[in-house]
PDB file of N, CA and C in Angstrom:
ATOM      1  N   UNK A   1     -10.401   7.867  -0.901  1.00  0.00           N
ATOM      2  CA  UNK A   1     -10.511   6.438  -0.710  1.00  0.00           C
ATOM      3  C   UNK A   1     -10.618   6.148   0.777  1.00  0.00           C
ATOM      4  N   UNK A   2     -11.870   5.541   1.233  1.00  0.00           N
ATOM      5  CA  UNK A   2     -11.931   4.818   2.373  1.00  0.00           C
ATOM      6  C   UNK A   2     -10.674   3.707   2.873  1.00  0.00           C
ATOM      7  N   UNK A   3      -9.196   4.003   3.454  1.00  0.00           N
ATOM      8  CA  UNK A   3      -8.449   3.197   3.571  1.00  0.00           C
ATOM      9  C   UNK A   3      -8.980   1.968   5.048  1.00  0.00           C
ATOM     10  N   UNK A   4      -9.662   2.829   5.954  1.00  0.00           N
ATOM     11  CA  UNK A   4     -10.143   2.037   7.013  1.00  0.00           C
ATOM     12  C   UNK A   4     -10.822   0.844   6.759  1.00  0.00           C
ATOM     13  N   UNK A   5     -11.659   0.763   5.589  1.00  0.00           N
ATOM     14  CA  UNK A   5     -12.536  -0.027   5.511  1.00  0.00           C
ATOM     15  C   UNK A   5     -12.036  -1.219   4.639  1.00  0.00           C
ATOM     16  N   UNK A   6     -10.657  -0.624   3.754  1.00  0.00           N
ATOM     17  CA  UNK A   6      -9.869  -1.953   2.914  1.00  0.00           C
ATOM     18  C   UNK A   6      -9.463  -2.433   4.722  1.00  0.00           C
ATOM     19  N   UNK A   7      -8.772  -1.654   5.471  1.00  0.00           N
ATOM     20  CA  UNK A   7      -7.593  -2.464   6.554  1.00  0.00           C
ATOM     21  C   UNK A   7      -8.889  -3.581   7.159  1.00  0.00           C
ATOM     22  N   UNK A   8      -9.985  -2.828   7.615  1.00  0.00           N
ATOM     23  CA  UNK A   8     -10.727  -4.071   7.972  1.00  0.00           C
ATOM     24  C   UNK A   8     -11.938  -5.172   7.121  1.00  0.00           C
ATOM     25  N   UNK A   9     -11.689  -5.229   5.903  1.00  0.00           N
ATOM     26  CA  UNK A   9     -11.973  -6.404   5.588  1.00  0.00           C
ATOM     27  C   UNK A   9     -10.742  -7.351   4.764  1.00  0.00           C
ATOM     28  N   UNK A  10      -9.162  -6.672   4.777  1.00  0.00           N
ATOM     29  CA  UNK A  10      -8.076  -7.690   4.745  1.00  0.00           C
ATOM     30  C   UNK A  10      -7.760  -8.338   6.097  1.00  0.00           C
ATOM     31  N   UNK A  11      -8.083  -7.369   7.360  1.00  0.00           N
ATOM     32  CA  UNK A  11      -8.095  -8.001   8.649  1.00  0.00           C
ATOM     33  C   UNK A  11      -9.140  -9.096   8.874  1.00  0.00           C
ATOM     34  N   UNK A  12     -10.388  -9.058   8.395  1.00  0.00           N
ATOM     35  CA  UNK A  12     -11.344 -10.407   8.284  1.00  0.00           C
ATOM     36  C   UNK A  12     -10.787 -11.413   7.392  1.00  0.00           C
ATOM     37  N   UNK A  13     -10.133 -11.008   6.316  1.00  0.00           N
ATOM     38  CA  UNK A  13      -9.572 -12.365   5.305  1.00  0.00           C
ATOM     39  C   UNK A  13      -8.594 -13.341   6.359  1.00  0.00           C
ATOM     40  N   UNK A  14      -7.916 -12.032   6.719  1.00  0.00           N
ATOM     41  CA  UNK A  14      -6.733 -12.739   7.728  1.00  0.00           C
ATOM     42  C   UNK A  14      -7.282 -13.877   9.015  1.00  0.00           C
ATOM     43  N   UNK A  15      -8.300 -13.298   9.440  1.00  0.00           N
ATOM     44  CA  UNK A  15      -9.195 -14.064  10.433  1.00  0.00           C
ATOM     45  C   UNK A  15      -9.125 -15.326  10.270  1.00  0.00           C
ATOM     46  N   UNK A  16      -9.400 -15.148   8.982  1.00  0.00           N
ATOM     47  CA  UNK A  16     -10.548 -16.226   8.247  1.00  0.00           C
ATOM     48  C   UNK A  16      -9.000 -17.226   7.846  1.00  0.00           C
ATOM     49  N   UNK A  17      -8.046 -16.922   6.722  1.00  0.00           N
ATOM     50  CA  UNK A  17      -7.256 -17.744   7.063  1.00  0.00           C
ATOM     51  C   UNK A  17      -6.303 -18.447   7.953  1.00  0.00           C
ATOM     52  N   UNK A  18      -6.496 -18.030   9.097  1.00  0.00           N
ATOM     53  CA  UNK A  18      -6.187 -18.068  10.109  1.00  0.00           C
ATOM     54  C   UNK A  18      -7.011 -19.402  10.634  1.00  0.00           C
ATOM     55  N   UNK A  19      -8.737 -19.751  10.583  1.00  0.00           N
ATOM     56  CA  UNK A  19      -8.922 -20.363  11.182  1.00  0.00           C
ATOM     57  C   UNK A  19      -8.827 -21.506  10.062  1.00  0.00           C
ATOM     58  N   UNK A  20      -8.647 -21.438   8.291  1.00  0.00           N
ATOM     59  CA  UNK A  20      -8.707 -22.375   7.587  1.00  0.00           C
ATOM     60  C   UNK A  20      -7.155 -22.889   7.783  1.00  0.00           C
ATOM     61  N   UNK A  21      -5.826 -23.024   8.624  1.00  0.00           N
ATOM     62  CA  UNK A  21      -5.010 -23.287   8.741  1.00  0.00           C
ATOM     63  C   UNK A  21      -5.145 -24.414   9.994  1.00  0.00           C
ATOM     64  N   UNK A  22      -6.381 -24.326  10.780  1.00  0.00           N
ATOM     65  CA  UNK A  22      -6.489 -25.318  11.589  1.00  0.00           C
ATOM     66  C   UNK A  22      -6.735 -27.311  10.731  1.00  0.00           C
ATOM     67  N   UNK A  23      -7.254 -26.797   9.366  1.00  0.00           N
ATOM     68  CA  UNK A  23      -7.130 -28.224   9.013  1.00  0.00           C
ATOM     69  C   UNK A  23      -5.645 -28.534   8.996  1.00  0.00           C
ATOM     70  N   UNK A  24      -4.581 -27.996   8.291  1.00  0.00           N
ATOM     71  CA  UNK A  24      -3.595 -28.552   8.202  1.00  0.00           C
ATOM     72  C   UNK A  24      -2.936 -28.765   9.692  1.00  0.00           C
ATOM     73  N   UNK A  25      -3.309 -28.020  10.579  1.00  0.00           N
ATOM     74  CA  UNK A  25      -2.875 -28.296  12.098  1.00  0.00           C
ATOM     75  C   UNK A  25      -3.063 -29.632  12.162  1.00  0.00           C
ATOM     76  N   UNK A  26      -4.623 -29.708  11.877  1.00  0.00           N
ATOM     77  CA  UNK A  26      -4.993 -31.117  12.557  1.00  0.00           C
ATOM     78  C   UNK A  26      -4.619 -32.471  11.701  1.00  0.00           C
ATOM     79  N   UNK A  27      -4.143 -32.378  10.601  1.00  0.00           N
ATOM     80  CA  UNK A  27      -3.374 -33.068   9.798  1.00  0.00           C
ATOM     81  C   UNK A  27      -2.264 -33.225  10.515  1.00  0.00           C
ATOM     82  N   UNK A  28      -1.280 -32.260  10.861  1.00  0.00           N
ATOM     83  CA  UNK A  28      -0.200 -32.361  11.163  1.00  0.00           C
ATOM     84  C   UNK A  28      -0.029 -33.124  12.792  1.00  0.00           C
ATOM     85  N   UNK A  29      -1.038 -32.771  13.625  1.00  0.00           N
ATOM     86  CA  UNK A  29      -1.474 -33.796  15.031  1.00  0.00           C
ATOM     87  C   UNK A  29      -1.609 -35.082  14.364  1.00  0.00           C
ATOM     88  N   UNK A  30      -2.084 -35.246  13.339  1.00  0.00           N
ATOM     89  CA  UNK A  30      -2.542 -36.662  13.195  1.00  0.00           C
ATOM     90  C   UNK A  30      -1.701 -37.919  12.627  1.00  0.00           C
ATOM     91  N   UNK A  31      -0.716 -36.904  11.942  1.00  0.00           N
ATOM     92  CA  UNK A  31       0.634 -37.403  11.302  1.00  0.00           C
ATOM     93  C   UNK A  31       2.120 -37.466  12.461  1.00  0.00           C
ATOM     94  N   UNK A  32       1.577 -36.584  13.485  1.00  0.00           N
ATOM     95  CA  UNK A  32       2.573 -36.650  14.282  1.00  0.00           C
ATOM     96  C   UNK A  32       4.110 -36.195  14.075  1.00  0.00           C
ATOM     97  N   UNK A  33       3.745 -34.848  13.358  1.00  0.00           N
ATOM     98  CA  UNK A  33       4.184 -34.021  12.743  1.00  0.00           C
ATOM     99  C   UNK A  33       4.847 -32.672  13.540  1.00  0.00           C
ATOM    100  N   UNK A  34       5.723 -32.670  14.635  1.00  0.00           N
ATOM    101  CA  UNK A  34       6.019 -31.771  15.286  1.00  0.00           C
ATOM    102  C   UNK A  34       5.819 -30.396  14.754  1.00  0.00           C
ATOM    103  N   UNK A  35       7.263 -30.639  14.315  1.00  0.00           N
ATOM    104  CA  UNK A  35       8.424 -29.284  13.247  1.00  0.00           C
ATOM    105  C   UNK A  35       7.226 -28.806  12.614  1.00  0.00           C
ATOM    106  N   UNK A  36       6.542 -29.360  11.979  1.00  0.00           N
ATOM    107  CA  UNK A  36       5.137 -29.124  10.581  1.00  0.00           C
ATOM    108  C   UNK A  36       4.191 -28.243  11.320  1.00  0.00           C
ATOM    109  N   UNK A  37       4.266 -28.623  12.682  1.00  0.00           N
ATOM    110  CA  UNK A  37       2.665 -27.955  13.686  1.00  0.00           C
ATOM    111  C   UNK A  37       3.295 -27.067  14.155  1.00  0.00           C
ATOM    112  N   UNK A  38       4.402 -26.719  14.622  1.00  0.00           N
ATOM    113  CA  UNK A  38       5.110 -25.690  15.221  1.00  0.00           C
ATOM    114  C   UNK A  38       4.926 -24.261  14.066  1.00  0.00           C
ATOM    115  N   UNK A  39       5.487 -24.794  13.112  1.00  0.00           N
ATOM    116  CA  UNK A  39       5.352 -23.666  12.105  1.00  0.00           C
ATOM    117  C   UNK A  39       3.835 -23.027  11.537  1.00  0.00           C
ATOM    118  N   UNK A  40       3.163 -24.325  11.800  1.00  0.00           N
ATOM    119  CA  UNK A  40       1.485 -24.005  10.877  1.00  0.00           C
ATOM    120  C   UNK A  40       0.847 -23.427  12.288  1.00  0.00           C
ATOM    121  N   UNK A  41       1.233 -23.393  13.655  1.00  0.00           N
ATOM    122  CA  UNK A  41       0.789 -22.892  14.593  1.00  0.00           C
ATOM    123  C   UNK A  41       1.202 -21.408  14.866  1.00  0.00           C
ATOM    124  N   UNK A  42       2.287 -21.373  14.130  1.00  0.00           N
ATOM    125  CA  UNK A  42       2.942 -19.869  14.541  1.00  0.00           C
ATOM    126  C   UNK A  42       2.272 -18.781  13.063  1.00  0.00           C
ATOM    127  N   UNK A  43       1.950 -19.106  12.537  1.00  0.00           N
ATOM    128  CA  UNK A  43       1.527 -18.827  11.298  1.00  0.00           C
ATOM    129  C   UNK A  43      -0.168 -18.602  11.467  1.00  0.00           C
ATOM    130  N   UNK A  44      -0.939 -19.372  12.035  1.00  0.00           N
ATOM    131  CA  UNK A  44      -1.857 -19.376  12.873  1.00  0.00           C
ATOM    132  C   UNK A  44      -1.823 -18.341  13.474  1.00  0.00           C
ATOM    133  N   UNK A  45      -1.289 -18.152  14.401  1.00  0.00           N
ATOM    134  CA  UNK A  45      -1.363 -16.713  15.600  1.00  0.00           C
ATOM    135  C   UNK A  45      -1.157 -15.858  14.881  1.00  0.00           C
ATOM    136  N   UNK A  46      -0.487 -15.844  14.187  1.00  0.00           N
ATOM    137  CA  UNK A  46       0.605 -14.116  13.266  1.00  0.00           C
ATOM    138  C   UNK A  46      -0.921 -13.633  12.618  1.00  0.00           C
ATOM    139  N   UNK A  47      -1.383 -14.429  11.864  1.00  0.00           N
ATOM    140  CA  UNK A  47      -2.703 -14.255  10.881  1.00  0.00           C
ATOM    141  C   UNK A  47      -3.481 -13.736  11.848  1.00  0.00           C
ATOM    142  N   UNK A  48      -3.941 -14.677  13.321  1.00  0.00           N
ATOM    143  CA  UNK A  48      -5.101 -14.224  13.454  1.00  0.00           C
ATOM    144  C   UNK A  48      -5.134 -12.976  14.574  1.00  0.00           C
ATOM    145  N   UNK A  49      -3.391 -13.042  14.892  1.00  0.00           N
ATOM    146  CA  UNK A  49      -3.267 -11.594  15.819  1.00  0.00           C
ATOM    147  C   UNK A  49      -3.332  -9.939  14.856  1.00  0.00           C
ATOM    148  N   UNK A  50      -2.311 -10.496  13.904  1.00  0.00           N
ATOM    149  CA  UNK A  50      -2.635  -9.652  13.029  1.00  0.00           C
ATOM    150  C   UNK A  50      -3.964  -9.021  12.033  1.00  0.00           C
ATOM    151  N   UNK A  51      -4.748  -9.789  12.047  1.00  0.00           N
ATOM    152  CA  UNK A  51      -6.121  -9.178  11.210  1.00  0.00           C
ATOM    153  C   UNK A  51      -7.050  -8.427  12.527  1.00  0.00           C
ATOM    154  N   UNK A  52      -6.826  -9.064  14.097  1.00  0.00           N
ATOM    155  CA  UNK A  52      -7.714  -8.471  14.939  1.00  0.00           C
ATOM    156  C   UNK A  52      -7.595  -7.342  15.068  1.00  0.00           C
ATOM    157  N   UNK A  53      -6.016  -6.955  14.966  1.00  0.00           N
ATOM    158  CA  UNK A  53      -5.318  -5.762  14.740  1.00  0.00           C
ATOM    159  C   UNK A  53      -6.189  -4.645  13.923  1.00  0.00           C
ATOM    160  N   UNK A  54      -5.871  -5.359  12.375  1.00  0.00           N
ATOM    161  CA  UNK A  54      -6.592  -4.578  11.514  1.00  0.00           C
ATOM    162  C   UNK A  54      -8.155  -4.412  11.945  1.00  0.00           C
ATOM    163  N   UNK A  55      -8.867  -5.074  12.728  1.00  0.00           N
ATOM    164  CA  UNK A  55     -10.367  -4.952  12.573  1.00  0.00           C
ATOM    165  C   UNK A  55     -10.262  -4.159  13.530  1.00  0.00           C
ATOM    166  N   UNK A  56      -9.593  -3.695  14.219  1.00  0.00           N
ATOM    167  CA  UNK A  56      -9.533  -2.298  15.659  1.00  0.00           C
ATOM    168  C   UNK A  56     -10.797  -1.519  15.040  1.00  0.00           C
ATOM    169  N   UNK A  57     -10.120  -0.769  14.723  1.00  0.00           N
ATOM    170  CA  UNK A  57     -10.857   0.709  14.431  1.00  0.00           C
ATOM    171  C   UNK A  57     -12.144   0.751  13.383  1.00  0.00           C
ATOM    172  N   UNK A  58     -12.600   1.921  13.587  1.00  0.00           N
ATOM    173  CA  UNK A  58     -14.040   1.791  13.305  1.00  0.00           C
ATOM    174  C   UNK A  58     -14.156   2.230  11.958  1.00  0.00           C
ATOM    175  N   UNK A  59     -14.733   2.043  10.511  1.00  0.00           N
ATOM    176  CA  UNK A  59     -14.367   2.847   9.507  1.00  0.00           C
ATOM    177  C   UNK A  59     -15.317   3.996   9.464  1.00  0.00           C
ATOM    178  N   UNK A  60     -14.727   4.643   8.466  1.00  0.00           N
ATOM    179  CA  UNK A  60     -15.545   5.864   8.553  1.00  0.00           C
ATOM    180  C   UNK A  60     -16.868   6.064   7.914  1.00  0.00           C
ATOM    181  N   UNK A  61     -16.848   5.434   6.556  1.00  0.00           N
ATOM    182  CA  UNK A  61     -17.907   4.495   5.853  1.00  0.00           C
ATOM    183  C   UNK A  61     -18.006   2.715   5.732  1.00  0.00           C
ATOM    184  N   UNK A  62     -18.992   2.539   5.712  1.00  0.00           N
ATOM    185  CA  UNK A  62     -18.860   1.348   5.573  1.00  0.00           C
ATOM    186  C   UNK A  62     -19.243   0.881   4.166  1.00  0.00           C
ATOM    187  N   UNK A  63     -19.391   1.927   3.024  1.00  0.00           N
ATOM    188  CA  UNK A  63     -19.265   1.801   1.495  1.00  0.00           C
ATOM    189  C   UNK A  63     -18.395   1.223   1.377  1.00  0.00           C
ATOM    190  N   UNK A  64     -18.168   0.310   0.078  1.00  0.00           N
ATOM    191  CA  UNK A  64     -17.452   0.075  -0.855  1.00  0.00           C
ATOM    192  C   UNK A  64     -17.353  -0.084  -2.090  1.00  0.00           C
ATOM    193  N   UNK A  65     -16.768   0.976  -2.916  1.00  0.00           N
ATOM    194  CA  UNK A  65     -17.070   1.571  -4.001  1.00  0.00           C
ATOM    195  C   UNK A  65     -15.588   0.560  -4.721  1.00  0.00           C
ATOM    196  N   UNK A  66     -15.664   0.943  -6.070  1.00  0.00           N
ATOM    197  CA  UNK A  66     -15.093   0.482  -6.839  1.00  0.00           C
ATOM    198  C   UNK A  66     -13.797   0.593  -6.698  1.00  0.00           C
ATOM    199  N   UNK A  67     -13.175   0.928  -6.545  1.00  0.00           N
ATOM    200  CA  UNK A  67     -11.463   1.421  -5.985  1.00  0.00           C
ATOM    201  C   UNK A  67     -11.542   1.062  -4.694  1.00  0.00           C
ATOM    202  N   UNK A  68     -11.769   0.505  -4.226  1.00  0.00           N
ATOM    203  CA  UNK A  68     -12.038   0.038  -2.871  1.00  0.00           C
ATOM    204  C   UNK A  68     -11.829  -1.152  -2.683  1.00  0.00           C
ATOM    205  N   UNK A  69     -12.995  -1.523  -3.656  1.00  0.00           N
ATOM    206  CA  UNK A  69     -12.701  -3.105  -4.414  1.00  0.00           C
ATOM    207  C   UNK A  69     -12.074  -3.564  -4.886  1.00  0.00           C
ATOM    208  N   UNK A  70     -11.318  -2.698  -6.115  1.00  0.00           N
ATOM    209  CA  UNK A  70     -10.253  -3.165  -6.849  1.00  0.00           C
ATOM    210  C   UNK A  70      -8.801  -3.522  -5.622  1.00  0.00           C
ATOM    211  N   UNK A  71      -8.948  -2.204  -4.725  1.00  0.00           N
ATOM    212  CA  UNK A  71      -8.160  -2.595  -4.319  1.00  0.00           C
ATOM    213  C   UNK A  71      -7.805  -3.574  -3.039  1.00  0.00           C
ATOM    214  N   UNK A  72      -8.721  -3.942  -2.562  1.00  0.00           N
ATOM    215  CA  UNK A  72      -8.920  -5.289  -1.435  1.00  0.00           C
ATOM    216  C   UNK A  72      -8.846  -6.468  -2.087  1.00  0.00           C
ATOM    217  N   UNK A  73      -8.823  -6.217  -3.853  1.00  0.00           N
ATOM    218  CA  UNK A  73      -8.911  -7.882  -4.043  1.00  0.00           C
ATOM    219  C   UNK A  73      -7.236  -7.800  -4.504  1.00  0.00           C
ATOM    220  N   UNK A  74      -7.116  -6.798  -4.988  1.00  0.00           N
ATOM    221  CA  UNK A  74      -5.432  -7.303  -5.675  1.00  0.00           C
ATOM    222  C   UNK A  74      -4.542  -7.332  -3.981  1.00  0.00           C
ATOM    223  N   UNK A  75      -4.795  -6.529  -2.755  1.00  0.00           N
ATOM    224  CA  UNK A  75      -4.438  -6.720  -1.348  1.00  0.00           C
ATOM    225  C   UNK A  75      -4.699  -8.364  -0.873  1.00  0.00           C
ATOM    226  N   UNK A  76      -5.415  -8.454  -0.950  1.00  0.00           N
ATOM    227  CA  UNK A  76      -6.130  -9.683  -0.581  1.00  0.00           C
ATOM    228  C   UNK A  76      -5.222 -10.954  -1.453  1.00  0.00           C
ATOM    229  N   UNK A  77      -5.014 -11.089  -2.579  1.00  0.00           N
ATOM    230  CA  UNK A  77      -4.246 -12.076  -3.134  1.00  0.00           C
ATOM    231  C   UNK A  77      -2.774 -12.119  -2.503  1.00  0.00           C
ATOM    232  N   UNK A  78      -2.132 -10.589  -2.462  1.00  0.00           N
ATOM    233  CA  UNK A  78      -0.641 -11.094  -1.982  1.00  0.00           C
ATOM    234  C   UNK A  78      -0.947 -11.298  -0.865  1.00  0.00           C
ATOM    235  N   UNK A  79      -1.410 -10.557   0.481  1.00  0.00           N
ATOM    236  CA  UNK A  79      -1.372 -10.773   1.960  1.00  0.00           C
ATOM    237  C   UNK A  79      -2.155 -12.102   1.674  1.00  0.00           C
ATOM    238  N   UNK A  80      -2.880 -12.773   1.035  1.00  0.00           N
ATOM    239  CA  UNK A  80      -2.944 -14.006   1.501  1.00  0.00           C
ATOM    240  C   UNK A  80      -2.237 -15.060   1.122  1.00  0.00           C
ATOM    241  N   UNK A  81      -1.439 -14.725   0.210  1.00  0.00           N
ATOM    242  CA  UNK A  81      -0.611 -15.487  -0.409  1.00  0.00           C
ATOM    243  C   UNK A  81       0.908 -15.561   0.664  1.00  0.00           C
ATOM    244  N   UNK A  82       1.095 -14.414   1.154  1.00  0.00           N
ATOM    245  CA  UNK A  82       1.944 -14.291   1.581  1.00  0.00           C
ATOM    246  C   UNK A  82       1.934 -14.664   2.967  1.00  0.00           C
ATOM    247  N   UNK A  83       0.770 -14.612   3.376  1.00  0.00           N
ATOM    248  CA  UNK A  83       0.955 -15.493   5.177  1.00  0.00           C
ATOM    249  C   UNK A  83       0.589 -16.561   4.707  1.00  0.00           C
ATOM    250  N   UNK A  84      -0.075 -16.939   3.392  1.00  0.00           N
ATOM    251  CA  UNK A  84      -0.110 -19.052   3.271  1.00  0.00           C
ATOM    252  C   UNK A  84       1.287 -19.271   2.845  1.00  0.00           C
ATOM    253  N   UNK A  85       2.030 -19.064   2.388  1.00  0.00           N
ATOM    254  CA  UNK A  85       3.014 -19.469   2.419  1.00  0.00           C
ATOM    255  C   UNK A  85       4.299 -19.455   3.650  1.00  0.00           C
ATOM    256  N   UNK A  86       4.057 -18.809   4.614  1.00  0.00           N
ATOM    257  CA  UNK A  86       5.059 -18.414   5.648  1.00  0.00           C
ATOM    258  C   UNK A  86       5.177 -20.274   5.947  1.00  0.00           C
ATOM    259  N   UNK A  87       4.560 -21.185   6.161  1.00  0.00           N
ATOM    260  CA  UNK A  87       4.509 -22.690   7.133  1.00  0.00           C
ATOM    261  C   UNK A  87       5.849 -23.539   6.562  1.00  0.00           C
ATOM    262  N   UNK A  88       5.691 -22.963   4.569  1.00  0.00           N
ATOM    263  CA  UNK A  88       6.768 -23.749   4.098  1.00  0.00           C
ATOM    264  C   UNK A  88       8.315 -22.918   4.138  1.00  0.00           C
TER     265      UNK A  88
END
């Protein structure tokens, strides 16, 4: 199993929710929402420091075969579940 190539496309999910957390930022500027932006900002960085992380290294293939798949999507539901929920 290509593990390099799951770490960097859960590191792109992470990216990615990372920058879809800027709506609720800007909700939370607009509501004037300190405490709310403090947390959805720190949650912000963690995501998007952490996936750049994962996109480091180079994979070895850039296939993705079926076990590969299976397993980036069942990865992909908790790690994203689990940094969308860190704000509450």
């Amino acid at each position: 199993m290509n593990y390099s190539i799951v770490k960097r496309v859960l590191g792109w999910l992470l990216v990615f929710e990372g920058i879809f957390l800027l709506v609720p930022t800007l909700t939370a500027v607009v509501y004037a929402e300190w405490v709310t932006l403090q947390s959805i900002l720190a949650t912000l960085l963690l995501c998007v420091a952490l996936g750049g992380i994962c996109m480091l290294g180079k994979p070895k293939s850039n296939a993705i075969y079926a076990k590969e798949g299976m397993v980036i999507v069942a990865l992909s539901w908790i790690v994203l579940s689990a940094f969308g929920a860190l704000p509450f």
